[in-house]
N, C-alpha and C. Protein backbone atom coordinates (compact mmCIF):
# COMPACT_ATOMS: atom_id res chain seq x y z
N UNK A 1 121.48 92.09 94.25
CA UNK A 1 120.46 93.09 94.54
C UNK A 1 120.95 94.42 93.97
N UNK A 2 120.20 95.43 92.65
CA UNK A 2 120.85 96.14 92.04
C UNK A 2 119.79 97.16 92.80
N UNK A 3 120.36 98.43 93.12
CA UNK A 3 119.46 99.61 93.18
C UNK A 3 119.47 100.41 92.02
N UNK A 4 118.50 101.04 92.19
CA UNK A 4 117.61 102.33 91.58
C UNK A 4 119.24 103.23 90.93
N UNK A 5 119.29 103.29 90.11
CA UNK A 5 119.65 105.06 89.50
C UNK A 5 119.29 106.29 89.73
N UNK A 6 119.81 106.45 90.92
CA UNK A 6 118.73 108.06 91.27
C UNK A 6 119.06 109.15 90.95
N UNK A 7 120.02 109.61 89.79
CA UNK A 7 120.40 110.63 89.54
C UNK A 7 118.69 111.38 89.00
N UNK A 8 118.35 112.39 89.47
CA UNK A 8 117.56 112.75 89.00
C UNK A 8 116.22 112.20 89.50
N UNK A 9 116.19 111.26 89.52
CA UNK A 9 115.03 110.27 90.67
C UNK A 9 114.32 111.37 91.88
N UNK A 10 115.58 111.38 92.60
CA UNK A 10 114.95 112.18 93.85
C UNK A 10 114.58 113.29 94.26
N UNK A 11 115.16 114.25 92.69
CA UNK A 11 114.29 116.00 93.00
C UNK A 11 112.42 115.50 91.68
N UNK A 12 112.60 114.99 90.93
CA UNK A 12 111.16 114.67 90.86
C UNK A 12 110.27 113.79 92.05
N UNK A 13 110.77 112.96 92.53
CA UNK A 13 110.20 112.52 93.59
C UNK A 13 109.73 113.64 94.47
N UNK A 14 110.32 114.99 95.15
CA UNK A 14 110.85 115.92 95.90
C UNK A 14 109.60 116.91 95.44
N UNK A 15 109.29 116.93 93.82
CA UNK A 15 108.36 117.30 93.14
C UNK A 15 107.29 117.01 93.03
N UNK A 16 107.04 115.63 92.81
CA UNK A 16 106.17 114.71 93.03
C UNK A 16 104.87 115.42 94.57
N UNK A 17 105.89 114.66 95.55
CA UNK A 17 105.51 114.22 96.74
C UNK A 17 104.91 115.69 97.14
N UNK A 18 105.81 117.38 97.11
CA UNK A 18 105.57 118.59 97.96
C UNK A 18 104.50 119.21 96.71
N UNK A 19 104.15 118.70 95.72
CA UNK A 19 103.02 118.90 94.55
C UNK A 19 103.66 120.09 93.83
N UNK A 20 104.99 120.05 93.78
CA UNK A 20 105.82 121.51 93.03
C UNK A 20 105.95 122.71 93.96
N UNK A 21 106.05 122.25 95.53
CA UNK A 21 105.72 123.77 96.05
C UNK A 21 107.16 124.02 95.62
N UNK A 22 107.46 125.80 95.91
CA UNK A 22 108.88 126.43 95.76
C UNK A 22 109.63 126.40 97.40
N UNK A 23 111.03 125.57 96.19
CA UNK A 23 112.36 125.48 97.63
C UNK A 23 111.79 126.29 98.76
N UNK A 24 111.60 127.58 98.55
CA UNK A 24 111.25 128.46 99.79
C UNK A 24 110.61 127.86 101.07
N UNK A 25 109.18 127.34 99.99
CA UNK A 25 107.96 126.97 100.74
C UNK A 25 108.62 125.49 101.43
N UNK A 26 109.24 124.39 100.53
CA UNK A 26 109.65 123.25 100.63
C UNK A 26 110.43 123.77 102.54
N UNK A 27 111.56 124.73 102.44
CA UNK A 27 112.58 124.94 103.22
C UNK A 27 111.95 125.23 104.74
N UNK A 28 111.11 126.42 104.64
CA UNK A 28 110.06 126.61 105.73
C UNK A 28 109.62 125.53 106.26
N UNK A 29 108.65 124.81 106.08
CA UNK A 29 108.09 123.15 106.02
C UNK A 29 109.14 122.28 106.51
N UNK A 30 110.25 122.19 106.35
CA UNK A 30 110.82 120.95 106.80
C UNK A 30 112.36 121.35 107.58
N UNK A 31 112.31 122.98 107.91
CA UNK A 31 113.42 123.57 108.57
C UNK A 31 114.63 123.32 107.80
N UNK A 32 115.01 122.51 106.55
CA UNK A 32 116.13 122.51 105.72
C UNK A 32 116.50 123.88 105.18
N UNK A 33 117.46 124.31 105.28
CA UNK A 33 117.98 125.95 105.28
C UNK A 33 117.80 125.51 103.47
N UNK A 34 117.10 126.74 103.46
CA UNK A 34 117.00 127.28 101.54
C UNK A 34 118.26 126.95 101.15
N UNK A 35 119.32 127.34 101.49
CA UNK A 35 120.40 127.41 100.55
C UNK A 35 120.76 125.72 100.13
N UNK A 36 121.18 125.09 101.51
CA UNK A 36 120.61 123.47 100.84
C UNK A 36 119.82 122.85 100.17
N UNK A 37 118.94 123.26 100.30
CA UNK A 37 117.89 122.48 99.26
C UNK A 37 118.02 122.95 97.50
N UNK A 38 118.47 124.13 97.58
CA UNK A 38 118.60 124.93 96.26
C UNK A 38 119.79 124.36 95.65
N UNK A 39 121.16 124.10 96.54
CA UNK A 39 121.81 123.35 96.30
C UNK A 39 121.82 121.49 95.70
N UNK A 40 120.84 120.77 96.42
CA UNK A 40 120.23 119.85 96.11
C UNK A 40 119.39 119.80 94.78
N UNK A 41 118.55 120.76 94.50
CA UNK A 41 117.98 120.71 93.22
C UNK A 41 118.95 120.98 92.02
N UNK A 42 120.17 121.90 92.38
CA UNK A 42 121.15 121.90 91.35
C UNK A 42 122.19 120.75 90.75
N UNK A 43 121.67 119.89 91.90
CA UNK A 43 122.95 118.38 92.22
C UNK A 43 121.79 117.67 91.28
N UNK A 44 120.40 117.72 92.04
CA UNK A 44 119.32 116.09 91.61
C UNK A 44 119.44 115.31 92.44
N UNK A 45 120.17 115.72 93.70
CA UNK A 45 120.47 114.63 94.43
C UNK A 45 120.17 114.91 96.00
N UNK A 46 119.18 114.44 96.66
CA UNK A 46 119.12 114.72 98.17
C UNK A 46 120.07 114.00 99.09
N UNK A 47 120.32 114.47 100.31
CA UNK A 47 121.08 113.54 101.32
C UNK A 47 119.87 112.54 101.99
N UNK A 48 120.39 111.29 102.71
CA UNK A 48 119.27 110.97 103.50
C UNK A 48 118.87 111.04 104.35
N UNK A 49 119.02 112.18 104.66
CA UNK A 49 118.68 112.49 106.36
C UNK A 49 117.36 113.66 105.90
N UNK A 50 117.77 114.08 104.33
CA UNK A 50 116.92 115.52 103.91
C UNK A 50 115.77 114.68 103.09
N UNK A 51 115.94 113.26 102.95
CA UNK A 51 114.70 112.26 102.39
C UNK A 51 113.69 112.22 103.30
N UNK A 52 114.41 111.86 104.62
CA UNK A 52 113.42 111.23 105.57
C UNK A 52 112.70 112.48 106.60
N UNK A 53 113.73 113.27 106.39
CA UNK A 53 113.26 114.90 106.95
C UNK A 53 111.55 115.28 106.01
N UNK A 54 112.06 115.01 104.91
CA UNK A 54 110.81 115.77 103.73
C UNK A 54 110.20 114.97 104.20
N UNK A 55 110.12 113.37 103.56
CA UNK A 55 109.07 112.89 103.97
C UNK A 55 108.07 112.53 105.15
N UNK A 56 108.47 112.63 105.86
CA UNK A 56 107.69 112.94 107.59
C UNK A 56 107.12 114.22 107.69
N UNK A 57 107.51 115.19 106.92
CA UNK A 57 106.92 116.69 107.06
C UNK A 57 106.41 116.50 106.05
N UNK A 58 105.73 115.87 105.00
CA UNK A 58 104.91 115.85 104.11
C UNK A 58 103.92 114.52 104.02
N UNK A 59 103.70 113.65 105.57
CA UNK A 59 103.14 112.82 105.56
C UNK A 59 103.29 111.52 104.50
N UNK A 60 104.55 111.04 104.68
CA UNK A 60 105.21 110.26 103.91
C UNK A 60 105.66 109.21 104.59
N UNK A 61 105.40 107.57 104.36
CA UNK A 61 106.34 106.72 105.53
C UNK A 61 108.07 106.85 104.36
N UNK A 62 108.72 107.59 105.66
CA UNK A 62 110.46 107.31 105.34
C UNK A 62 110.82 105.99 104.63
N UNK A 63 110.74 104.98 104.88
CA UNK A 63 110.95 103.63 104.32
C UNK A 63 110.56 103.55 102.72
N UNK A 64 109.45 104.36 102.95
CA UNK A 64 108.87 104.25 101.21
C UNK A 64 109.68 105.15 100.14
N UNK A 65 109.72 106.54 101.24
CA UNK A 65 110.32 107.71 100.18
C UNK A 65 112.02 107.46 99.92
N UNK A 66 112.32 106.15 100.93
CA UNK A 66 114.09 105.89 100.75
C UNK A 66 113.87 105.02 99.38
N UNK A 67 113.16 103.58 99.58
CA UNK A 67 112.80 103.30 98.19
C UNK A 67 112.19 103.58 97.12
N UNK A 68 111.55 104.93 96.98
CA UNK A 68 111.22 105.28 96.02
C UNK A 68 112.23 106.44 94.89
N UNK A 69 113.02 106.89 96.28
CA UNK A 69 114.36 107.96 95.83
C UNK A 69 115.80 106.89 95.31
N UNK A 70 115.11 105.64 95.87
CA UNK A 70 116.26 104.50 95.05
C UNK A 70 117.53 104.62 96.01
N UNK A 71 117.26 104.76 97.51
CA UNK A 71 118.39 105.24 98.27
C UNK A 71 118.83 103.47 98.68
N UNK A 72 117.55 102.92 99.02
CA UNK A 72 117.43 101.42 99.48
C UNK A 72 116.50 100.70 98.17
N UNK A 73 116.89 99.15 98.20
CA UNK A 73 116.05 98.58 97.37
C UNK A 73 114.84 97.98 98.24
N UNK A 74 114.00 97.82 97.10
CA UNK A 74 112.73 97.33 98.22
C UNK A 74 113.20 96.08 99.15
N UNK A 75 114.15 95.08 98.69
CA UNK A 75 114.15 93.91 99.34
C UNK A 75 114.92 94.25 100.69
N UNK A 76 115.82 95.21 100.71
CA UNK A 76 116.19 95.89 101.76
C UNK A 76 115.66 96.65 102.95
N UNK A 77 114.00 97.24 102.15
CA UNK A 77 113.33 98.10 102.59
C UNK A 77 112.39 96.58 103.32
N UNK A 78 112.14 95.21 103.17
CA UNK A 78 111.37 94.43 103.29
C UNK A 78 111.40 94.37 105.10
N UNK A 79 112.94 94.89 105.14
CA UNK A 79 113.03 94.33 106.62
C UNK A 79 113.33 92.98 107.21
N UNK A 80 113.19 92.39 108.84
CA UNK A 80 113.00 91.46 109.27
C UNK A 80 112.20 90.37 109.23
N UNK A 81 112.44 89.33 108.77
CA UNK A 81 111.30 88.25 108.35
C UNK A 81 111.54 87.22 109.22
N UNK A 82 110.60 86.58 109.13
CA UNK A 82 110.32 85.28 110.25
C UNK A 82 110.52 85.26 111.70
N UNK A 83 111.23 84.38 111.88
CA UNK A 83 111.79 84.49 113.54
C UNK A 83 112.64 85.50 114.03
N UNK A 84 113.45 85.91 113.22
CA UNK A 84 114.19 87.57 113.37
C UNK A 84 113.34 88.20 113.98
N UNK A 85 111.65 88.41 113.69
CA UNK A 85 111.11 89.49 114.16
C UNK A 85 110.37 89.41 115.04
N UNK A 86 110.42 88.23 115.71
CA UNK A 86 110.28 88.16 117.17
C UNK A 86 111.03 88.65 117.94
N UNK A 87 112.12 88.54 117.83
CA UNK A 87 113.13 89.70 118.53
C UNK A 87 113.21 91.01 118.84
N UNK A 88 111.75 91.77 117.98
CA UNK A 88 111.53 93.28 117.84
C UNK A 88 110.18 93.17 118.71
N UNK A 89 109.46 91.96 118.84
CA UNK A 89 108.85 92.10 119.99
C UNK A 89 108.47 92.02 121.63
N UNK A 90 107.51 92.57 121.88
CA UNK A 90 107.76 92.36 123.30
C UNK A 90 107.40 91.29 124.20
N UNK A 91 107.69 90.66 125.22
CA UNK A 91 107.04 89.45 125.93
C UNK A 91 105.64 89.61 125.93
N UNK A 92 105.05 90.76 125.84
CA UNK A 92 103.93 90.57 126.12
C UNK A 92 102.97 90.30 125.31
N UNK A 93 103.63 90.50 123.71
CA UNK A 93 102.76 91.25 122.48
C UNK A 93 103.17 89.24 122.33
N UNK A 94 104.23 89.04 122.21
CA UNK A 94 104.40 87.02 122.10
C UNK A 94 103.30 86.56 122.56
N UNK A 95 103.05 87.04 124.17
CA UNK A 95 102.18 85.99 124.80
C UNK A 95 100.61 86.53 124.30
N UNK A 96 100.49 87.47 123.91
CA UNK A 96 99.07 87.79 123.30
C UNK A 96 98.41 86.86 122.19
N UNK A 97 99.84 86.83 121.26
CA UNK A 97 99.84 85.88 119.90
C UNK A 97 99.58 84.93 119.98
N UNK A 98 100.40 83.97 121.26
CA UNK A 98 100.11 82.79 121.40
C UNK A 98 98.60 82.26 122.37
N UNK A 99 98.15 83.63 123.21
CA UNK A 99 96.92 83.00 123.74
C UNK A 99 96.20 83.04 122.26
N UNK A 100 96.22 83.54 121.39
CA UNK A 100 95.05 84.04 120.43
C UNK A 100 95.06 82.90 119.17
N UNK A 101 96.35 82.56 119.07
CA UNK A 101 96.52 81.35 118.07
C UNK A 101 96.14 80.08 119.07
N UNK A 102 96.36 79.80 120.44
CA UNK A 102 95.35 78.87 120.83
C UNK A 102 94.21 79.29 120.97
N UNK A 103 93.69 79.81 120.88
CA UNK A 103 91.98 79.89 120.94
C UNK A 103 91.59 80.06 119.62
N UNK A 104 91.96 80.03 118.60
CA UNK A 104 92.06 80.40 117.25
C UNK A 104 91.89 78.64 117.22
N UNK A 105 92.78 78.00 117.66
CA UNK A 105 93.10 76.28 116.96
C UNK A 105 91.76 75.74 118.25
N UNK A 106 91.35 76.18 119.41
CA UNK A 106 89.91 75.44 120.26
C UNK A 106 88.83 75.96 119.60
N UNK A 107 88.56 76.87 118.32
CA UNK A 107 87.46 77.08 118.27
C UNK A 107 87.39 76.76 116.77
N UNK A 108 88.40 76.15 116.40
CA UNK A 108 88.70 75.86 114.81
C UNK A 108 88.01 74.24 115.04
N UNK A 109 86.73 74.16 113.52
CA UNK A 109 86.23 72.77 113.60
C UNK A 109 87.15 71.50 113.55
N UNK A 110 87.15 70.77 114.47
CA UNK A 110 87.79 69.31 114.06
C UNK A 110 88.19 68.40 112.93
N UNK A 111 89.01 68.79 112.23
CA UNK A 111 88.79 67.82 110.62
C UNK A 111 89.16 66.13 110.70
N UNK A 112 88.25 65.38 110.21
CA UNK A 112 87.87 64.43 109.79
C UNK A 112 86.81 63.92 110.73
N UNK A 113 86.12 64.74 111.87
CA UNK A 113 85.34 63.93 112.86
C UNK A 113 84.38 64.13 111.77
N UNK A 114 83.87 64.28 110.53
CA UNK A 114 82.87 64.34 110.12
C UNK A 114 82.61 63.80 108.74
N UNK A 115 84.04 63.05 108.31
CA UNK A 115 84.20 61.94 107.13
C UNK A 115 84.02 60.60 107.49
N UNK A 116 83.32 59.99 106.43
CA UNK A 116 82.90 58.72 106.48
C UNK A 116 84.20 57.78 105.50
């Protein structure tokens, strides 16, 4: 699993996403002290705490703006799959699923009662 090259990646992204506003405006907006961020545009390089900061103050899901700044790869960004992610839910949200997938399979037509 190779990631992104982000040298440079993440102050156009930074550009991208705040539509070119100025560090100033950027700094105000997301409480990151000017002098950091000015610092950051001189690097090309954000921290990730100042990814997920921007992007939440600019209506951004974090997960996306980490893989799009090449911080995470998408398959990383994919998360928990299958039975893993039952574990992130709750007893109750399970037992919802399972009344709904049986009533899903009693109201699903019968196959073959109607082949000859």
């Amino acid at each position: 699993m190779e990631k992104t090259n982000t040298s440079g990646n993440q102050i156009m992204w930074l550009r991208r996403i705040t539509h070119d506003d100025s560090i100033n405006s950027i700094a105000r907006r997301t409480k990151i002290p000017y002098a950091t961020l000015y610092k950051r545009y001189q690097s090309n390089e954000l921290a990730t705490d100042e990814i997920i900061t921007i992007a939440r103050c600019y209506g951004i899901n974090p997960i996306n703006a980490l893989v799009d700044t090449g911080v995470i790869s998408t398959d990383e960004a994919s998360g928990v799959r299958g039975e893993n992610s039952l574990r992130l839910c709750s007893i109750d949200a399970i037992a919802q699923e399972i009344v709904r997938r049986s009533n899903e399979s009693m109201n699903a037509p019968l196959a073959g009662l109607n082949e000859s």
